[in-house]
Protein backbone atom coordinates (compact mmCIF):
# COMPACT_ATOMS: atom_id res chain seq x y z
CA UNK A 1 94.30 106.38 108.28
CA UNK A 2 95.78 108.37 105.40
CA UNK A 3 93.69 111.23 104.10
CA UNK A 4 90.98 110.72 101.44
CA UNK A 5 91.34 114.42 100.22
CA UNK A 6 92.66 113.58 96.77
CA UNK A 7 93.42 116.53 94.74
CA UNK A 8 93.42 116.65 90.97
CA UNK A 9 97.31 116.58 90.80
CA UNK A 10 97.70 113.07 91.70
CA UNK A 11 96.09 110.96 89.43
CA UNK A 12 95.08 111.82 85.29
CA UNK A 13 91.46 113.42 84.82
CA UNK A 14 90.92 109.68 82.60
CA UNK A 15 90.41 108.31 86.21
CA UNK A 16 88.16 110.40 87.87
CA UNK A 17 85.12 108.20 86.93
CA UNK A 18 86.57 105.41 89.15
CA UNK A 19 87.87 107.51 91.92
CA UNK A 20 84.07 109.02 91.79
CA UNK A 21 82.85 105.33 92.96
CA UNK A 22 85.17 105.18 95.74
CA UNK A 23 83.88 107.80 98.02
CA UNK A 24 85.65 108.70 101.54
CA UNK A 25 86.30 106.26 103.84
CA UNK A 26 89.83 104.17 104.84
CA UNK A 27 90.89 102.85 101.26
CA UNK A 28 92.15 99.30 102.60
CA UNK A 29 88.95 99.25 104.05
CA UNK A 30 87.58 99.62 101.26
CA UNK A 31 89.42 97.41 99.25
CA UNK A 32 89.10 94.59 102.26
CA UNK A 33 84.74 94.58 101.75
CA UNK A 34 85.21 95.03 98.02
CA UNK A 35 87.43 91.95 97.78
CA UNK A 36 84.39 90.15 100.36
CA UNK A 37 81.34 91.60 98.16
CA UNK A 38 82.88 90.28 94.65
CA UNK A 39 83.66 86.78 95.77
CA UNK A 40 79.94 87.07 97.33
CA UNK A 41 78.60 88.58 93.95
CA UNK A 42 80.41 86.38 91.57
CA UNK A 43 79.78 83.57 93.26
CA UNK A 44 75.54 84.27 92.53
CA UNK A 45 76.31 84.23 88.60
CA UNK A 46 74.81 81.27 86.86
CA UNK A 47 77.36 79.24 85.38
CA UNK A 48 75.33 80.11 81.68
CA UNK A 49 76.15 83.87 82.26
CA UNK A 50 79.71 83.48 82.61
CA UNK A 51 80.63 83.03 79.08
CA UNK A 52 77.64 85.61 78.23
CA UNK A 53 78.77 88.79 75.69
CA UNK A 54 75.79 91.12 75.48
CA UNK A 55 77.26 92.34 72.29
CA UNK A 56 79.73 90.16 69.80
CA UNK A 57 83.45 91.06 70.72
CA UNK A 58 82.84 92.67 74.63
CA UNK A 59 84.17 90.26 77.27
CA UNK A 60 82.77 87.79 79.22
CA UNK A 61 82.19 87.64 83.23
CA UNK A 62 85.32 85.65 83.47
CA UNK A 63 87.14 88.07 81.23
CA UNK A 64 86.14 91.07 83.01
CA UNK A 65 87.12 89.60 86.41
CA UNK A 66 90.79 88.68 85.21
CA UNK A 67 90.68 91.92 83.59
CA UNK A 68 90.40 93.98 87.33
CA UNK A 69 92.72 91.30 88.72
CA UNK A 70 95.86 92.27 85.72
CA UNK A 71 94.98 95.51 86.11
CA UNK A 72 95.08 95.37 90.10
CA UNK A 73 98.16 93.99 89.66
CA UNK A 74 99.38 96.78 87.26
CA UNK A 75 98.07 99.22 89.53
CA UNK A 76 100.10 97.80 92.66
CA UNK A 77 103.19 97.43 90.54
CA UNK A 78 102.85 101.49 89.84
CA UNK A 79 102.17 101.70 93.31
CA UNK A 80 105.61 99.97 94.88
CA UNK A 81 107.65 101.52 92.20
CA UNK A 82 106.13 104.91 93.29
CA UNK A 83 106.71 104.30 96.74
CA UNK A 84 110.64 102.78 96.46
CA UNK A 85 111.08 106.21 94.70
CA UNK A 86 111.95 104.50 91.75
CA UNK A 87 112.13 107.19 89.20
CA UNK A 88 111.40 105.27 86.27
CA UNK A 89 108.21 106.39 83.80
CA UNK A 90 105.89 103.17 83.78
CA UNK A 91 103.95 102.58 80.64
CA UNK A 92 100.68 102.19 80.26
CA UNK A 93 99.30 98.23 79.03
CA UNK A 94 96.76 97.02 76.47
CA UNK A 95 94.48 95.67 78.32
CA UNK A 96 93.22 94.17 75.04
CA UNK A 97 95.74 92.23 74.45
CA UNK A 98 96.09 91.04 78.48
CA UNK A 99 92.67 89.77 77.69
CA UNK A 100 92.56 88.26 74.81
CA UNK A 101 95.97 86.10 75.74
CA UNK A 102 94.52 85.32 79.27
CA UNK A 103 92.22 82.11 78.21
CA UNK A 104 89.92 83.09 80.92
CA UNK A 105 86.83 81.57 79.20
CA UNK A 106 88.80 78.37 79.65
CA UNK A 107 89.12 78.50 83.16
CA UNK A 108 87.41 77.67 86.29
CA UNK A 109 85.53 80.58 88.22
CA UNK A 110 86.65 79.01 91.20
CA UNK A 111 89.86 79.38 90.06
CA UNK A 112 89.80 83.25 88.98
CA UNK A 113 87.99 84.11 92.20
CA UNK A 114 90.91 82.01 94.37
CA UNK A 115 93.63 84.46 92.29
CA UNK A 116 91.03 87.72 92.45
CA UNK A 117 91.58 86.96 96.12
CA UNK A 118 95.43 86.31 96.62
CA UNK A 119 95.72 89.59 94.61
CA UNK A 120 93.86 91.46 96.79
CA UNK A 121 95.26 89.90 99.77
CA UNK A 122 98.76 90.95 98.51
CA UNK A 123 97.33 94.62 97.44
CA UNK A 124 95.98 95.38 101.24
CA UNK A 125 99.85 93.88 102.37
CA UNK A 126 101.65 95.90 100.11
CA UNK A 127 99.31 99.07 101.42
CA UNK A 128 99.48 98.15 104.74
CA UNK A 129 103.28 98.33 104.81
CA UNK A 130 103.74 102.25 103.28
CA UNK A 131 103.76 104.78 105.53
CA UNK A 132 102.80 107.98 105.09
CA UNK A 133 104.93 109.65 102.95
CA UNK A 134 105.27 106.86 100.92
CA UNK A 135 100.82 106.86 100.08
CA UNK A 136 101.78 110.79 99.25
CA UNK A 137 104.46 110.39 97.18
CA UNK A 138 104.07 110.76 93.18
CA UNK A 139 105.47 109.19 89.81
CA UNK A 140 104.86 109.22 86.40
CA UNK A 141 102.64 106.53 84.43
CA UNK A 142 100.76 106.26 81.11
CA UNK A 143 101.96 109.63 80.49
CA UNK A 144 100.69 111.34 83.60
CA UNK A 145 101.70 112.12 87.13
CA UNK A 146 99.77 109.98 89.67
CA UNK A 147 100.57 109.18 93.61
CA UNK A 148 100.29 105.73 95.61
CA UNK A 149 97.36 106.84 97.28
CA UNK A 150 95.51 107.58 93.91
CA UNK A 151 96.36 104.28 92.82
CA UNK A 152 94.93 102.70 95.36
CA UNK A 153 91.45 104.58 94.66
CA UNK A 154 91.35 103.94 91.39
CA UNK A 155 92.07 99.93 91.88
CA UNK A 156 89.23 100.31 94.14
CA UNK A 157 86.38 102.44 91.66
CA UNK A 158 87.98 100.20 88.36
CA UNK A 159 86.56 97.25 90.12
CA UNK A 160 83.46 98.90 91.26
CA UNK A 161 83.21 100.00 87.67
CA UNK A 162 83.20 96.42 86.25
CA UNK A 163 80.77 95.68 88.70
CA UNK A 164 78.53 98.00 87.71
CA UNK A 165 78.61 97.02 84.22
CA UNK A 166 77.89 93.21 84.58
CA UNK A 167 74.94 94.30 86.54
CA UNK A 168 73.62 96.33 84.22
CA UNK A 169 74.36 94.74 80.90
CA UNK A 170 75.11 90.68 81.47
CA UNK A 171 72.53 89.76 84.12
């Protein structure tokens, strides 16, 4: 198991609230009973409450989940770039306009939660397969320096994050 003991240098102080969520533990453990708990969670949404916006202009249930699964996928992108040593600086994304050109209110939940799940299955490979030095090592994106394992904390408390919002504010 790689070490939990993230300093400050390896991810931007913008993510801290996420990594906060995460707490210590194996991180594709984590990720494994996240991915499990959503599909569970999602699943006990009334159909009515998926198209819900508790204010005119926020997202939707369906939004918000395709919104962790781009940005999952963003995240993981970071992360194999980081890990090839590719020395490019990755940009950040609007996850705005990912939204808003998604057309998740048109599709099934089924559907999202099927692709939440692939992603996820194909974030714990892609972790699985880096050994240690390449969970250590550190890149540049959105402007700051951040490492593989960071990433992989901060895919886990975004999602948590989400979470914790439709709880409190759409059901």
């Amino acid at each position: 198991m790689i070490s939990t003991d993230l300093s400050a240098s390896e991810y931007s102080p913008y993510y801290q609230p996420y990594i906060d969520r995460v707490g210590a533990g194996d991180v594709l453990e984590i990720l494994k009973v996240n991915c499990e708990a959503i599909d569970a969670f999602m699943r006990t949404i009334p159909d009515d409450r998926l198209s819900f916006q508790y204010v005119e202009g926020k997202w939707t249930i369906k939004q918000i989940l395709l919104h962790m699964i781009d940005t999952e996928r963003v995240m993981c992108y970071r992360a194999l770039c980081i890990a090839r040593m590719d020395q490019i600086e990755l940009l950040g994304f609007d996850h705005d306009a990912y939204v808003d050109s998604s057309h998740a209110k048109k599709r099934s939940m089924k559907s999202l939660l099927n692709e939440y799940k692939a992603v996820r299955s194909a974030t714990v490979a892609l972790y699985a397969s880096f050994n240690e030095q390449a969970w250590l090592r550190k890149g540049k994106a959105s402007g700051s320096s951040v490492s593989v394992r960071a990433l992989a904390f901060i895919i886990a408390g975004h999602e948590k994050h989400h979470v914790e919002l439709i709880r409190s504010l759409y059901l």
